[in-house]
Protein backbone atom coordinates (compact mmCIF):
# COMPACT_ATOMS: atom_id res chain seq x y z
CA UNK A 1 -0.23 -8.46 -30.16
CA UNK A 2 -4.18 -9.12 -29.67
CA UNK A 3 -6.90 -7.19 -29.59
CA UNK A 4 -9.24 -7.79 -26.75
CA UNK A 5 -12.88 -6.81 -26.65
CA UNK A 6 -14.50 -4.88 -24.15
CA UNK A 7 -17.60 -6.52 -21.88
CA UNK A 8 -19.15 -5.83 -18.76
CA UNK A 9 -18.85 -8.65 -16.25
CA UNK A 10 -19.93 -9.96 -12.66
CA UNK A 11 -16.20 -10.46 -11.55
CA UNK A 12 -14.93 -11.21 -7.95
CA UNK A 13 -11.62 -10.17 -5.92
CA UNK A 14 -8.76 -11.91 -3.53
CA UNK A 15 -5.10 -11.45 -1.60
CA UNK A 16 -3.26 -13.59 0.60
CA UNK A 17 -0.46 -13.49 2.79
CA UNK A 18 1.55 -16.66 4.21
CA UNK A 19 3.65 -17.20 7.43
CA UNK A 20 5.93 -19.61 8.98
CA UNK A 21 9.00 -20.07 6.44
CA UNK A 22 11.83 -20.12 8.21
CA UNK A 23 14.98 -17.60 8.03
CA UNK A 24 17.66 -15.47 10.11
CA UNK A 25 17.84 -12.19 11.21
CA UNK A 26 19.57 -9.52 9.68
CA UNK A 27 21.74 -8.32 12.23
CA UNK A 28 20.69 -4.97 12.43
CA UNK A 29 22.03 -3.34 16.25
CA UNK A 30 20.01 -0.81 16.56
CA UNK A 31 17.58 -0.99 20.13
CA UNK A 32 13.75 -1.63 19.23
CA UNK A 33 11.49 1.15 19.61
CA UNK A 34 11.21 4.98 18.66
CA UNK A 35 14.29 7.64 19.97
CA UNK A 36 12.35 10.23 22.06
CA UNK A 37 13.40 12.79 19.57
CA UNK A 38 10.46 11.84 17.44
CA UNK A 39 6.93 12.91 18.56
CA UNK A 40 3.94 10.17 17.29
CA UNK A 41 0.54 11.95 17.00
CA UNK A 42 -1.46 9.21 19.15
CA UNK A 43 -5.12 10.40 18.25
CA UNK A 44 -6.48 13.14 15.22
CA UNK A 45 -5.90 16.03 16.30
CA UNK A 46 -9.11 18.32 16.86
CA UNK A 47 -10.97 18.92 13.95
CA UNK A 48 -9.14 16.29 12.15
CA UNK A 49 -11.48 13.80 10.08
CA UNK A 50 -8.60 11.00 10.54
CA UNK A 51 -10.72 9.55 14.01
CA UNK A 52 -12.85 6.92 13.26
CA UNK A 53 -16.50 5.16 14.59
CA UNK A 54 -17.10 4.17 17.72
CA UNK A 55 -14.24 5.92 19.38
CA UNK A 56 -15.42 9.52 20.68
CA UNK A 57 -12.41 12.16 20.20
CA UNK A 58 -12.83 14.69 22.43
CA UNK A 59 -11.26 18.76 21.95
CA UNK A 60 -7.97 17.85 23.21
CA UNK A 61 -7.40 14.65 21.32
CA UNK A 62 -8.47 12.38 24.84
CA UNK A 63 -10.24 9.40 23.58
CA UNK A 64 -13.17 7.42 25.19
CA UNK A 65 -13.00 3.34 25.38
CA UNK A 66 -11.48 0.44 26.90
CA UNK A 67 -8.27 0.96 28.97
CA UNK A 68 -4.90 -0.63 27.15
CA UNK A 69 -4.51 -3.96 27.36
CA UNK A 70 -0.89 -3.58 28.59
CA UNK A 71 -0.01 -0.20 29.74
CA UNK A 72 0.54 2.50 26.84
CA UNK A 73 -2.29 4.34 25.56
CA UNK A 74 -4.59 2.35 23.28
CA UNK A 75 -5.19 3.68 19.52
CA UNK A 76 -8.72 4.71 18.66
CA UNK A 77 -11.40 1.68 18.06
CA UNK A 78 -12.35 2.08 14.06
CA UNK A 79 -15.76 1.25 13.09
CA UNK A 80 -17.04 -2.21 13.78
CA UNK A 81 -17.25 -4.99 10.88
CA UNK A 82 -20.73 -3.75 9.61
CA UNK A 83 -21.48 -0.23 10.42
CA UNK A 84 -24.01 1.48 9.33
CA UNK A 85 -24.06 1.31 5.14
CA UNK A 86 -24.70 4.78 3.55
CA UNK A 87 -26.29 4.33 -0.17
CA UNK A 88 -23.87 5.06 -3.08
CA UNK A 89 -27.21 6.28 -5.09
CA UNK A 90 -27.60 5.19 -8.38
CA UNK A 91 -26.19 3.82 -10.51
CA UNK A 92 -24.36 0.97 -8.73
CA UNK A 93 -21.03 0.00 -9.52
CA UNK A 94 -20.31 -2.87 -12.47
CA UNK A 95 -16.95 -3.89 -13.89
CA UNK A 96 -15.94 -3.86 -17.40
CA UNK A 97 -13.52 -6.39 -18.41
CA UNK A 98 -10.34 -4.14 -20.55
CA UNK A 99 -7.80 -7.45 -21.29
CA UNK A 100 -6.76 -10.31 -20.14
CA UNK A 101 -2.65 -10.82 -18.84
CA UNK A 102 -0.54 -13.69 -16.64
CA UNK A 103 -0.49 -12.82 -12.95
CA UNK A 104 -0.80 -9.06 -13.29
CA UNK A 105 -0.97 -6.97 -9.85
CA UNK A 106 0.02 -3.49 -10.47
CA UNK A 107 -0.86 -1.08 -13.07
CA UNK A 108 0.72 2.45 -13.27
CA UNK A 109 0.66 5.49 -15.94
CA UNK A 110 3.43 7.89 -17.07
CA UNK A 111 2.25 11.49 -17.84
CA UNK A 112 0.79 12.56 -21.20
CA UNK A 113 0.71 8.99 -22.24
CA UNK A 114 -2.77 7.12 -22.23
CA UNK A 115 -1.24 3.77 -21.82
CA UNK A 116 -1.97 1.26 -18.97
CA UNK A 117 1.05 -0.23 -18.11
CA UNK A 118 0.54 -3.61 -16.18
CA UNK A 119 2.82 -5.16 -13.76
CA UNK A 120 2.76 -9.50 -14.41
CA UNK A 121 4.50 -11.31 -11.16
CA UNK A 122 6.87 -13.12 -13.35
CA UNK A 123 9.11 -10.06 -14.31
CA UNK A 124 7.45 -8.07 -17.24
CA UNK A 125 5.68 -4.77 -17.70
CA UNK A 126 2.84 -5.37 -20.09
CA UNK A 127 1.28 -2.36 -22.42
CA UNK A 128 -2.44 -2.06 -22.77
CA UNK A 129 -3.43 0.69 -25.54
CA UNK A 130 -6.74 1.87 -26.95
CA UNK A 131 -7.84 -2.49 -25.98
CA UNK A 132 -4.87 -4.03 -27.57
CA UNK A 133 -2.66 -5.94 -25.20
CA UNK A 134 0.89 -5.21 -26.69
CA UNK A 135 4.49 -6.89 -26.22
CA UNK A 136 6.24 -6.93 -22.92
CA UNK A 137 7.98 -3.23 -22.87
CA UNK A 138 10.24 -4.44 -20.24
CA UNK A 139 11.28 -8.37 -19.50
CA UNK A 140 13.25 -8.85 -16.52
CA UNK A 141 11.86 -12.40 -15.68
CA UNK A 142 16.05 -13.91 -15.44
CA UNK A 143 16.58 -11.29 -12.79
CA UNK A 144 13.10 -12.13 -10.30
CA UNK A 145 11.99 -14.80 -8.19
CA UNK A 146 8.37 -14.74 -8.48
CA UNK A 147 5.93 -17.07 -6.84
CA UNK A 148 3.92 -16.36 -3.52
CA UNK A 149 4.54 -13.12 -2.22
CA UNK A 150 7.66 -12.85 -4.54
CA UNK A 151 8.19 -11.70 -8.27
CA UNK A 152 7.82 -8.14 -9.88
CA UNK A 153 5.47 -6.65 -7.33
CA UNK A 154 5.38 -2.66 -7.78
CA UNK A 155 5.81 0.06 -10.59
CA UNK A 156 5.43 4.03 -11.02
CA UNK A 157 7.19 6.79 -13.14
CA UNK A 158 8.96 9.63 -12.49
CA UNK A 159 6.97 12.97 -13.33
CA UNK A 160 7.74 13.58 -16.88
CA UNK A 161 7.37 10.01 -17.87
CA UNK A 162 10.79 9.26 -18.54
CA UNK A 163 12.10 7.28 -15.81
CA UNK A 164 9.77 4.38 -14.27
CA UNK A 165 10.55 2.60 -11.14
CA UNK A 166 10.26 -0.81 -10.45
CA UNK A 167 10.12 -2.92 -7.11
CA UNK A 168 10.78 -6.96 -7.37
CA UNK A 169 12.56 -9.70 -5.90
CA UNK A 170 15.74 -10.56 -6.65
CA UNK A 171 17.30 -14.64 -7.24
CA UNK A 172 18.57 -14.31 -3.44
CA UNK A 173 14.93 -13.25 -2.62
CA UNK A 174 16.18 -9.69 -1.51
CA UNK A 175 13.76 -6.58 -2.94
CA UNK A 176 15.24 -4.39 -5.01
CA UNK A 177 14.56 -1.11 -6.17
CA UNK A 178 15.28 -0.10 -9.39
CA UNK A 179 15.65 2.50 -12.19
CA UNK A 180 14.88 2.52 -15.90
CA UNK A 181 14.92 4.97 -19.05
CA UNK A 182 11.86 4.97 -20.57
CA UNK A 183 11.33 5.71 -24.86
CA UNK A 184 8.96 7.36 -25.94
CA UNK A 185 7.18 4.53 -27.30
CA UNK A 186 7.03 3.20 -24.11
CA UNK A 187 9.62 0.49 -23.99
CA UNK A 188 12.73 0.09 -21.04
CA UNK A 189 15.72 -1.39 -21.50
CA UNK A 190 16.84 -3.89 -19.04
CA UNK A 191 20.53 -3.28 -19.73
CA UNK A 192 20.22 0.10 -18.54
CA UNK A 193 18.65 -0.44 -15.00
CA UNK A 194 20.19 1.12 -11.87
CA UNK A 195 19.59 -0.17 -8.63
CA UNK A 196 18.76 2.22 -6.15
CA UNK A 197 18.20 -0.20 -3.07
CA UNK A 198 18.89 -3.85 -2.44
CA UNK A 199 16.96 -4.93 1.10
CA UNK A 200 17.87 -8.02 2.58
CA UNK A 201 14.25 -10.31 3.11
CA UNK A 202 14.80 -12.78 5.50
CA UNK A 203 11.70 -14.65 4.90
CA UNK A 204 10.22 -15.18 1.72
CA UNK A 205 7.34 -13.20 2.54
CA UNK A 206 5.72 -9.74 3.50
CA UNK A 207 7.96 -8.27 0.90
CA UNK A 208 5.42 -4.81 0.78
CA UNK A 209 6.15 -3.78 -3.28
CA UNK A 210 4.51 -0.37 -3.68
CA UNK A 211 6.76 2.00 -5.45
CA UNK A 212 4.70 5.77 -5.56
CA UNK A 213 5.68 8.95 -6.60
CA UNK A 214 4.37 11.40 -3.94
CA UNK A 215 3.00 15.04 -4.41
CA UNK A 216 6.79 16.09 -3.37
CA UNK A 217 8.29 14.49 -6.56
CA UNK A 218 10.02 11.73 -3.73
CA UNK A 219 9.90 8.13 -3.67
CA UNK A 220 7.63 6.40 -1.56
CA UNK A 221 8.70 2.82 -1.05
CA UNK A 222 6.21 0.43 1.42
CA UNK A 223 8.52 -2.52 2.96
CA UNK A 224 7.00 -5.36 5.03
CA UNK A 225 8.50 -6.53 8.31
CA UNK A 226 10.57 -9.49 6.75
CA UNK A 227 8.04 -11.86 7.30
CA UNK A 228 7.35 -15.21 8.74
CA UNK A 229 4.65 -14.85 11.57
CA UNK A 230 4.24 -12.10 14.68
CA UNK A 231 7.19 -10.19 13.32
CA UNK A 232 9.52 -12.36 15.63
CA UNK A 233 12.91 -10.48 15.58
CA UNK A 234 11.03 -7.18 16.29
CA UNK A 235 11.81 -5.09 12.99
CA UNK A 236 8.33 -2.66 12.53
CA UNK A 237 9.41 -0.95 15.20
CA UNK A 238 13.12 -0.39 15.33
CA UNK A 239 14.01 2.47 13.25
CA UNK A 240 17.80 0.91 12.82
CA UNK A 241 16.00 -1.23 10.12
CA UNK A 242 13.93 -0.73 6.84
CA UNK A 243 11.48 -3.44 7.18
CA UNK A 244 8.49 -2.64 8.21
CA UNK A 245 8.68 0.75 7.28
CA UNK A 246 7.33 3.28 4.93
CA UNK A 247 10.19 4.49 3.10
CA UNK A 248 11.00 8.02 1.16
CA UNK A 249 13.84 9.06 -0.60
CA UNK A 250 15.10 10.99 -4.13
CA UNK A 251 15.81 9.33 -6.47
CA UNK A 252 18.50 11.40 -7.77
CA UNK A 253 22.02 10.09 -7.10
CA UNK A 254 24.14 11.96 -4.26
CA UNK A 255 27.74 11.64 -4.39
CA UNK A 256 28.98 8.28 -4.02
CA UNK A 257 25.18 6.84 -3.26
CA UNK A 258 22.38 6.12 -5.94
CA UNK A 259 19.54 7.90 -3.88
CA UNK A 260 19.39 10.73 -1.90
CA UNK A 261 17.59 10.92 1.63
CA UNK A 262 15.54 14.22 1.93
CA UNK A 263 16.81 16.48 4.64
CA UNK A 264 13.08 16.52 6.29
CA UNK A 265 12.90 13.01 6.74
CA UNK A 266 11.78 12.56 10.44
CA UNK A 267 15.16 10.18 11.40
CA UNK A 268 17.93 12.65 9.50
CA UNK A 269 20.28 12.89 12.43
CA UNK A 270 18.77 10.57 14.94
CA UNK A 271 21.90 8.24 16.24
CA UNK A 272 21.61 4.93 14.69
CA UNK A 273 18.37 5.02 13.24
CA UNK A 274 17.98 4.85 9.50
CA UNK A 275 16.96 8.19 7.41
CA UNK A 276 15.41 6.38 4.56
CA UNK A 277 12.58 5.68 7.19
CA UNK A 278 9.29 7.89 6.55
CA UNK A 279 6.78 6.14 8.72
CA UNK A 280 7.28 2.54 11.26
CA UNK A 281 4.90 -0.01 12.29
CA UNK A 282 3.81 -1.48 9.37
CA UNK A 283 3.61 -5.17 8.70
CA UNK A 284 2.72 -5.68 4.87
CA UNK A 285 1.62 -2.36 3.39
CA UNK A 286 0.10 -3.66 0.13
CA UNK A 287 -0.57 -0.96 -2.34
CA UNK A 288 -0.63 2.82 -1.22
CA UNK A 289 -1.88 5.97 -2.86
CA UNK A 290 -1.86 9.77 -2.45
CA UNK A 291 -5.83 11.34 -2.97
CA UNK A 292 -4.52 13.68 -5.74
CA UNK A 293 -7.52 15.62 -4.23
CA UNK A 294 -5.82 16.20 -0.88
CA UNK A 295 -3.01 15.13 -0.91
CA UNK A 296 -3.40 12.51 2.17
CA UNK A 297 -1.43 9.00 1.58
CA UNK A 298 -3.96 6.06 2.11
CA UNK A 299 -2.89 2.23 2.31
CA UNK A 300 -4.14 -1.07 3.09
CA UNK A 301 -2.01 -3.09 5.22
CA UNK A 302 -1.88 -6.82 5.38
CA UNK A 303 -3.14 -8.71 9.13
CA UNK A 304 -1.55 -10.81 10.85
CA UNK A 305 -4.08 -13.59 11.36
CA UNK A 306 -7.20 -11.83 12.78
CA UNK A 307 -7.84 -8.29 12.06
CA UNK A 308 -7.32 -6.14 8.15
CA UNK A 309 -6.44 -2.91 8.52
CA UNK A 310 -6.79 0.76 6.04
CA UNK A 311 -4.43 3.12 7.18
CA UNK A 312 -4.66 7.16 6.47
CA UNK A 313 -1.52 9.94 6.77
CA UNK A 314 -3.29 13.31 6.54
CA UNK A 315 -1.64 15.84 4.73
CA UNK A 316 -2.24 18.55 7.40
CA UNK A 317 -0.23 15.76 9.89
CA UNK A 318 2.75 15.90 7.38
CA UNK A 319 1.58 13.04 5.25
CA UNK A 320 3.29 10.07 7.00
CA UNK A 321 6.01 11.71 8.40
CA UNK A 322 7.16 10.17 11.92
CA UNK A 323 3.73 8.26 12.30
CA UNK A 324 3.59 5.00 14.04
CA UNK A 325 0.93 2.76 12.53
CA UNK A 326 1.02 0.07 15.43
CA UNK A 327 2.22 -2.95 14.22
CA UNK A 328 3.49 -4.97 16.01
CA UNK A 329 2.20 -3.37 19.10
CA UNK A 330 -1.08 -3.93 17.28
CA UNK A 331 -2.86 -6.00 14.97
CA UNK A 332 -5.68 -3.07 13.69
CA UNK A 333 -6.53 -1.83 17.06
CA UNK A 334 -5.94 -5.14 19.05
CA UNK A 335 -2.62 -5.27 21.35
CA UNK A 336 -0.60 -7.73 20.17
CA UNK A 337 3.03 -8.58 21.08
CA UNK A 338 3.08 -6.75 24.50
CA UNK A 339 6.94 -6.35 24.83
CA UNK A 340 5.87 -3.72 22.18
CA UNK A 341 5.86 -0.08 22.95
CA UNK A 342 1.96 0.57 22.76
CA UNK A 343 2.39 4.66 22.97
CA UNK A 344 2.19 6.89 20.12
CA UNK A 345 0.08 4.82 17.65
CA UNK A 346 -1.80 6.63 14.79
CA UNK A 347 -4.61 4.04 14.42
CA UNK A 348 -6.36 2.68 11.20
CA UNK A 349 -9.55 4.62 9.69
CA UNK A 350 -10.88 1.14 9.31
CA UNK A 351 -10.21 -2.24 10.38
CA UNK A 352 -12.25 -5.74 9.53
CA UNK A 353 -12.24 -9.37 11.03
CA UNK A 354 -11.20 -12.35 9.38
CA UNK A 355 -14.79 -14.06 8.28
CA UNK A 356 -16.94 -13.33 5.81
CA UNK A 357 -15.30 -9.91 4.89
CA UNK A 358 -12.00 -11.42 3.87
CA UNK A 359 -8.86 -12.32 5.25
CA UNK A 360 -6.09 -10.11 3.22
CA UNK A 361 -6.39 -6.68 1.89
CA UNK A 362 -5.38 -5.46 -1.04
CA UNK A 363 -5.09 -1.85 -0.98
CA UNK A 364 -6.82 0.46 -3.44
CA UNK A 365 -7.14 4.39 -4.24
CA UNK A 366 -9.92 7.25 -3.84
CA UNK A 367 -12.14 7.65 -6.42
CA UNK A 368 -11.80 10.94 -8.10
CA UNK A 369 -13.24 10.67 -11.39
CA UNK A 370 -16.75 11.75 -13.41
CA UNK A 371 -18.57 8.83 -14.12
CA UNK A 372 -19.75 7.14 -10.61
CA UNK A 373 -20.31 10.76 -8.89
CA UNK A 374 -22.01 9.29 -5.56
CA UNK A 375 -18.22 7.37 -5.14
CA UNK A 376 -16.46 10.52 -5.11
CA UNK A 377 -14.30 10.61 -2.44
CA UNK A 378 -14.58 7.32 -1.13
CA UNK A 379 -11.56 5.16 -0.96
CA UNK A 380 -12.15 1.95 -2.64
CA UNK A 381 -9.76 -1.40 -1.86
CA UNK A 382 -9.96 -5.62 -2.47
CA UNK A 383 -9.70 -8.54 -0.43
CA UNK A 384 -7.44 -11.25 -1.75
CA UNK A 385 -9.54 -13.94 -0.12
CA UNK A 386 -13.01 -13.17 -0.10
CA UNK A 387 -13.55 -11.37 -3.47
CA UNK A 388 -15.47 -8.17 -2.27
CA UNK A 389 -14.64 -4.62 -3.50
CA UNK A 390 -15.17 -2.26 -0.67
CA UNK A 391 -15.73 1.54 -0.49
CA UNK A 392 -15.29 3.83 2.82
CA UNK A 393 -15.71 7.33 3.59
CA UNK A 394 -14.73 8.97 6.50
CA UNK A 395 -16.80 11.48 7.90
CA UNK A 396 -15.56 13.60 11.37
CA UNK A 397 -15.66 10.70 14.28
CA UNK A 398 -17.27 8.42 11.62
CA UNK A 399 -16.09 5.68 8.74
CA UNK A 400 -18.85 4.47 6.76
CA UNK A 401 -18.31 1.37 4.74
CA UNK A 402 -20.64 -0.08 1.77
CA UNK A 403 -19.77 -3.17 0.04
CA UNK A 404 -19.84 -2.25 -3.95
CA UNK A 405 -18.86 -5.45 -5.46
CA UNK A 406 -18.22 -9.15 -4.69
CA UNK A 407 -16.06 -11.47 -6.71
CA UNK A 408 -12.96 -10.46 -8.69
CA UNK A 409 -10.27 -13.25 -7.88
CA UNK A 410 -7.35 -12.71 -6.43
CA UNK A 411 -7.28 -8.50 -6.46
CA UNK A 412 -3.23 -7.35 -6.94
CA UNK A 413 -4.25 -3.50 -6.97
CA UNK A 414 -7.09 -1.17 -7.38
CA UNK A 415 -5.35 2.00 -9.20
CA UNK A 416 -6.77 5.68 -9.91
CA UNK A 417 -6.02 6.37 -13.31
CA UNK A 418 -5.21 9.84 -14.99
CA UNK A 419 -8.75 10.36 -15.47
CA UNK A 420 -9.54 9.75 -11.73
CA UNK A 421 -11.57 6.64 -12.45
CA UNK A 422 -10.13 3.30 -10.62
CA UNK A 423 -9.02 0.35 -12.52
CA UNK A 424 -8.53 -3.28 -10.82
CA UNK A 425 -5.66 -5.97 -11.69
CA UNK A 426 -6.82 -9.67 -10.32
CA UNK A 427 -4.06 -12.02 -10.71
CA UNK A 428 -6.33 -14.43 -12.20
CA UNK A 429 -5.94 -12.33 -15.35
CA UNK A 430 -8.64 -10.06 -16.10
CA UNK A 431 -7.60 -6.18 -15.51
CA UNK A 432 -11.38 -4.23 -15.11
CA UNK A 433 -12.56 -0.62 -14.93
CA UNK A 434 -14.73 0.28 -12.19
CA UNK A 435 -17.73 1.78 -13.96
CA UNK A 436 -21.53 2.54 -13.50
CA UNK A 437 -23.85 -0.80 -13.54
């Protein structure tokens, strides 16, 4: 073990997403699109703060704007690339530097234990207590593929703390979501994992990787579309497949199967679609959280070559369930493969251009904690490419966006800890605490 000393830094933040290997399909059978038993809210509905700048939203959910680009009804416009900034007060925000790991991109908590537990691409699940960087408390490096968008991408635990739950790729490059026991000091044992969910990946990238344990006690699971480029065999939006999806299920075995699917699950029942599926029409969702405030499930999903999107499922809309978040219909707001249903989109709260901003998201978590109290509320997320750290807040009809920070490498994750305040993992090595400059 080594101890590793605390300093404040000037850091700077990045994520990246490639296209173009080359794969097959999966053979799924099930028609593209959404059975007409499901409803998709299109806009907020009144009095909803989920609309965004620059888009009016009128009493009866009617928005203002440009017609569709291709029949359908167009999602709301979000607020341009530099809206107006509102000040975060003082003090500004600073990062302090809490130890140094190989690759790490996730960090997660278990309850009643103060340890950071930190995710490292190449398979293990790292311990950080009171600034000592400890041994590995789970190695599973001979069972991952790690490397680009592969490796040991996701982890969160069960309520109590006694399960955690893992999401990596597999040798065949397949993602696979697992179980483990956890000790009491902390440690998992690798002999003892049970796989919940193997998901074919035909291309080695847009795996997704966030595991989250939602208000509900259920399993949130965010799947990319399969990858390679312009989701070409059409999965975001076919709800016979789980790419592209947001997932949700129990983790508790159920008969013969190692998960069971919650009966309220929007596609329980719906011929040939799959009931895993919790929300469709995402392409990379990278990193999700719930506001433990509200209880709304925020994440950043991944562009395809233009536009980054932040994407919010209000509580009061059922938290996910049945949305449609575009893709591929849409890249952010922008039509984009037009033999894609464009009706019945729930559009992003925020959406920036490929330029000086960034050019991959990395999704973070809403500040909640004591110590920066102008941030409350805001929800704070990374880009992989250009380094800034990025606070919105959405207000009615508008999203306000301040830049807080530029330059932490390569951003994996911005996490809420226990104590509300947000912690960063940049793949470059360095985990940091968001703190007052």
């Amino acid at each position: 073990m080594r101890r590793v000393g605390v300093l404040v830094g000037v850091l700077c933040v990045t994520a990246c997403s490639s296209d173009g290997s080359s794969g097959e399909s999966d053979g799924a059978t099930a028609s593209v699109g959404v059975p007409p038993t499901v409803t998709f809210a299109t806009t907020p509905p009144a009095g909803s703060s989920g609309a965004t700048s620059a888009t009016t939203v009128t009493a009866t959910g009617a928005t203002t704007g440009p017609p569709p680009a291709s029949g359908g009804t167009p999602p709301a416009t979000p607020a341009p690339n530099s809206p107006a900034t509102a000040p975060l007060g003082d003090p500004a925000v600073a990062l302090t530097v809490l130890g140094s790991f190989t690759e790490p991109l996730d960090i997660a908590w278990r309850s009643g234990d103060p340890t950071m537990f930190v995710v490292e691409q190449a398979g293990r699940i790292v311990p950080l207590r009171d600034g000592v960087v400890g041994d590995p408390v789970l190695d599973i490096t001979g069972l991952v593929d790690a490397g680009g968008e592969r490796g040991l991408l996701g982890l969160t635990f069960s309520p109590d703390g006694t399960l955690a739950y893992v999401d990596y790729t597999d040798n065949d490059g397949n993602t696979v979501i697992a179980e483990y026991p956890v000790a009491a000091d902390g440690t998992m044992n690798p002999d003892a994992e049970r796989v919940l969910l193997n998901i074919d990946q035909p291309y080695p990238n847009h795996n997704g990787g966030n595991v989250t344990i939602g208000p509900d006690g259920d399993l949130y699971i965010g799947m990319g579309d399969g990858g390679a480029a312009g989701d070409p065999e059409r999965r975001a939006l076919n709800v016979g497949q789980l790419l592209g999806k947001i997932l949700r299920i129990n983790p508790a075995r159920s008969g013969d199967s190692q998960y069971t699917v919650p009966p309220d699950n929007p596609f329980v029942g719906v011929a040939g679609a799959r009931p895993e599926i919790w929300s469709v029409g995402v392409r990379n969702p990278w990193r999700m959280a719930f506001d433990p405030a509200t209880n709304d499930l925020w994440f950043a999903d991944v562009g395809q070559g233009a536009w980054e999107e932040i994407d919010v499922a209000r509580a009061a809309d059922g938290a996910g369930r049945g949305q449609n978040f575009g893709w591929s219909a849409f890249e952010g707001t922008h039509r984009y493969n037009e033999d894609q249903s464009a009706d019945g989109v729930t559009p992003p709260v925020y959406e920036y251009e490929h330029g000086d901003a960034g050019c991959s998201v990395s999704g973070g978590a809403v500040y909640r904690g004591a110590t920066i109290p102008a941030l409350v509320g805001w929800y704070v997320f990374g880009d992989y490419c250009s380094g800034n750290i990025t606070g919105i807040r959405v207000e009615g009809a508008t999203t306000v966006q301040s830049i807080l920070f530029t330059n932490l490498p390569a951003v994996g994750a911005i996490r809420a800890g226990p104590d509300g305040e947000l912690y960063a993992a940049s793949l470059d090595g360095d985990v940091v605490r968001l703190v007052a400059a």
